[in-house]
Protein backbone atom coordinates (compact mmCIF):
# COMPACT_ATOMS: atom_id res chain seq x y z
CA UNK A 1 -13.57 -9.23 15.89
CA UNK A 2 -10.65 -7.17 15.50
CA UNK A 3 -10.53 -3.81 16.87
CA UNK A 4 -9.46 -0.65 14.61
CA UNK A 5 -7.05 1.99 16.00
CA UNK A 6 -6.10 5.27 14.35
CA UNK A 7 -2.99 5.82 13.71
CA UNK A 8 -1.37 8.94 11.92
CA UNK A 9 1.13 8.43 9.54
CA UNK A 10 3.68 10.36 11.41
CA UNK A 11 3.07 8.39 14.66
CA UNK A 12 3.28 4.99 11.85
CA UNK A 13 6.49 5.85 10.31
CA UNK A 14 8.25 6.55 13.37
CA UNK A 15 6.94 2.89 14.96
CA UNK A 16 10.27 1.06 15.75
CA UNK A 17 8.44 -1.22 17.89
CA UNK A 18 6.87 -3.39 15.44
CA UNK A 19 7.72 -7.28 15.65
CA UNK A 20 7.00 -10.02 12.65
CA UNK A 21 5.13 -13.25 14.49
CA UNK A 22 6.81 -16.39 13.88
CA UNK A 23 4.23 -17.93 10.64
CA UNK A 24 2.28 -20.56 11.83
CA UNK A 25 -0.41 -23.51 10.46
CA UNK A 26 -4.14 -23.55 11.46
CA UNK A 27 -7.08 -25.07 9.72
CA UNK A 28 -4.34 -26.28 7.08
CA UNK A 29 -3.80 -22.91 5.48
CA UNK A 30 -0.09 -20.94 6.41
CA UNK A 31 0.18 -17.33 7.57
CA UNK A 32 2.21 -14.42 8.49
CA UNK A 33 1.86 -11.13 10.78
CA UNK A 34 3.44 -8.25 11.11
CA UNK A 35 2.78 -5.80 13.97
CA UNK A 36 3.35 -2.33 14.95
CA UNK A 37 3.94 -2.93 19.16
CA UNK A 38 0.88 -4.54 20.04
CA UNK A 39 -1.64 -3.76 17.38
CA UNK A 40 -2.02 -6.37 14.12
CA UNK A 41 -1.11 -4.24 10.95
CA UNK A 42 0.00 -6.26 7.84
CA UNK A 43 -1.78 -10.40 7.33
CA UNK A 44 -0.94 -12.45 5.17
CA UNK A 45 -2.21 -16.37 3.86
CA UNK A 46 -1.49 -18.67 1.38
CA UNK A 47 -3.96 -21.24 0.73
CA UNK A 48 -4.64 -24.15 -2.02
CA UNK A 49 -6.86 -24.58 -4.85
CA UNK A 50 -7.38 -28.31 -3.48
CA UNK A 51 -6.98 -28.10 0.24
CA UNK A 52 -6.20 -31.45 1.18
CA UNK A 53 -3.30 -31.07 -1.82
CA UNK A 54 -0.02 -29.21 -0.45
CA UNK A 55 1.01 -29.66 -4.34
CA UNK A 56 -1.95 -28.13 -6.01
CA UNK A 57 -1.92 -24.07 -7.33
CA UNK A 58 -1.79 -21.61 -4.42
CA UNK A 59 -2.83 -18.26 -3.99
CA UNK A 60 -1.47 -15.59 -1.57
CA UNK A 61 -4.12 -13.25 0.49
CA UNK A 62 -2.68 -10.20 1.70
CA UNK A 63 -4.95 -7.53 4.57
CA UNK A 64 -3.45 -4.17 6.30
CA UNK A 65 -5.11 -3.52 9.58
CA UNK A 66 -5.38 -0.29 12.27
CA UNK A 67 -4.44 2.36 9.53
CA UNK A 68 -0.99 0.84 8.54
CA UNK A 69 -0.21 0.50 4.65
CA UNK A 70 1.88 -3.52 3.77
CA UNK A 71 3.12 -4.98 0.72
CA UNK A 72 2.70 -8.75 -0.09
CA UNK A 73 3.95 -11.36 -2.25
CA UNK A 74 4.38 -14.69 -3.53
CA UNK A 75 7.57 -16.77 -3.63
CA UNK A 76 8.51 -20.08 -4.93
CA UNK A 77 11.35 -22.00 -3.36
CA UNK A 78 14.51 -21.95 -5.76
CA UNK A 79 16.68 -24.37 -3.61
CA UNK A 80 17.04 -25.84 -0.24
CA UNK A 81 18.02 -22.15 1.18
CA UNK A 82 16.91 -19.38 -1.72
CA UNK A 83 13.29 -18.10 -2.67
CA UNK A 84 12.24 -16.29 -5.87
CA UNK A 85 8.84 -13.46 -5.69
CA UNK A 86 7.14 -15.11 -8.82
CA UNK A 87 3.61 -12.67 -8.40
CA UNK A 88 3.48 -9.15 -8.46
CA UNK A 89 3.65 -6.86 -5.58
CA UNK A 90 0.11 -6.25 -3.79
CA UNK A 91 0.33 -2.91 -2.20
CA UNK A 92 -2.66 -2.44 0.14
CA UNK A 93 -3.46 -0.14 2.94
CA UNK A 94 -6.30 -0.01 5.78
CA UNK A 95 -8.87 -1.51 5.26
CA UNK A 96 -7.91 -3.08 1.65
CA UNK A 97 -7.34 -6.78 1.18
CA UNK A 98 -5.76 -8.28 -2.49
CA UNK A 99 -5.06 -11.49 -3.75
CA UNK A 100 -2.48 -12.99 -6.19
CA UNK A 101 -3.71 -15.06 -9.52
CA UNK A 102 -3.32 -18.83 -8.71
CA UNK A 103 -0.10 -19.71 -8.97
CA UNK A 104 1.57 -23.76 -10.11
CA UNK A 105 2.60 -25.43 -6.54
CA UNK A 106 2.98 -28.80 -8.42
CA UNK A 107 6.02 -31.49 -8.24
CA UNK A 108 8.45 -30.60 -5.52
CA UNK A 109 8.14 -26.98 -5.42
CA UNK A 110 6.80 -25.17 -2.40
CA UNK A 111 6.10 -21.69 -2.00
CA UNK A 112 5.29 -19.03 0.58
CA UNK A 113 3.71 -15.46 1.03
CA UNK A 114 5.53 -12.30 2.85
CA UNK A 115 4.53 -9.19 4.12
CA UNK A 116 6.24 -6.12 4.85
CA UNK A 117 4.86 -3.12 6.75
CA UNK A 118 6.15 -0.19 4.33
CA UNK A 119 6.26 1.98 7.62
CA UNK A 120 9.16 0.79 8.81
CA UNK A 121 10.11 -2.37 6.00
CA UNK A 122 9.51 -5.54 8.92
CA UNK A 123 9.04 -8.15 7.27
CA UNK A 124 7.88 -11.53 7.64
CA UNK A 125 7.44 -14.90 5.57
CA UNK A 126 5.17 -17.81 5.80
CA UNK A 127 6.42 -21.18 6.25
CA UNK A 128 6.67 -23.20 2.40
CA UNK A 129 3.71 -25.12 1.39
């Protein structure tokens, strides 16, 4: 269980402190975190309409945490280096959560989700699926 801290939003605009975790797999599905010093504030998963599928649609899941307001997206790899955001932008603050529409993941495409805590604009990016 996560623990909730208030924040204000003076004290969260002036965090300089926050760090974006490197995106990592468990339980097959990819994520990203953001945080503001040592407190979680911005979350972020993509996951697949057929689970054992990396190529099947994918959806992005995006949760602020501890007061903080994030913005999340989807992104579809362009090339071997380049991205494109191909959902809208999910703005969501404490204690809101939002998903994207399913999204085509087919062929050799991959795609990711970010996150950006609007505090202080870290941001951080899944790994492609």
């Amino acid at each position: 269980m996560r623990k909730k801290i208030a924040v204000s939003l003076g004290a969260a605009a002036l965090l300089l402190a926050a760090t974006a975790s490197p995106a990592n797999a468990a339980n097959g599905k990819l994520f990203a975190e953001v945080y503001a010093g040592s407190t979680l504030a911005c979350y972020t998963s993509i996951k697949n309409s057929v689970e054992s599928n990396p190529h099947s649609d994918v959806k992005g899941h995006f949760s602020a945490y501890s007061g903080f307001g994030c913005q999340g997206w989807l992104e579809r790899k362009t090339d071997e280096y380049n991205w494109k955001r191909v959902s809208d932008w999910y703005f969501i603050s404490d204690p809101q959560w939002r998903e994207t529409a399913w999204h085509w993941n087919g062929g050799s495409a991959q795609s990711r989700v970010c996150i950006v805590l609007t505090a202080n604009s870290v941001k951080n990016c899944s790994t492609g699926l």
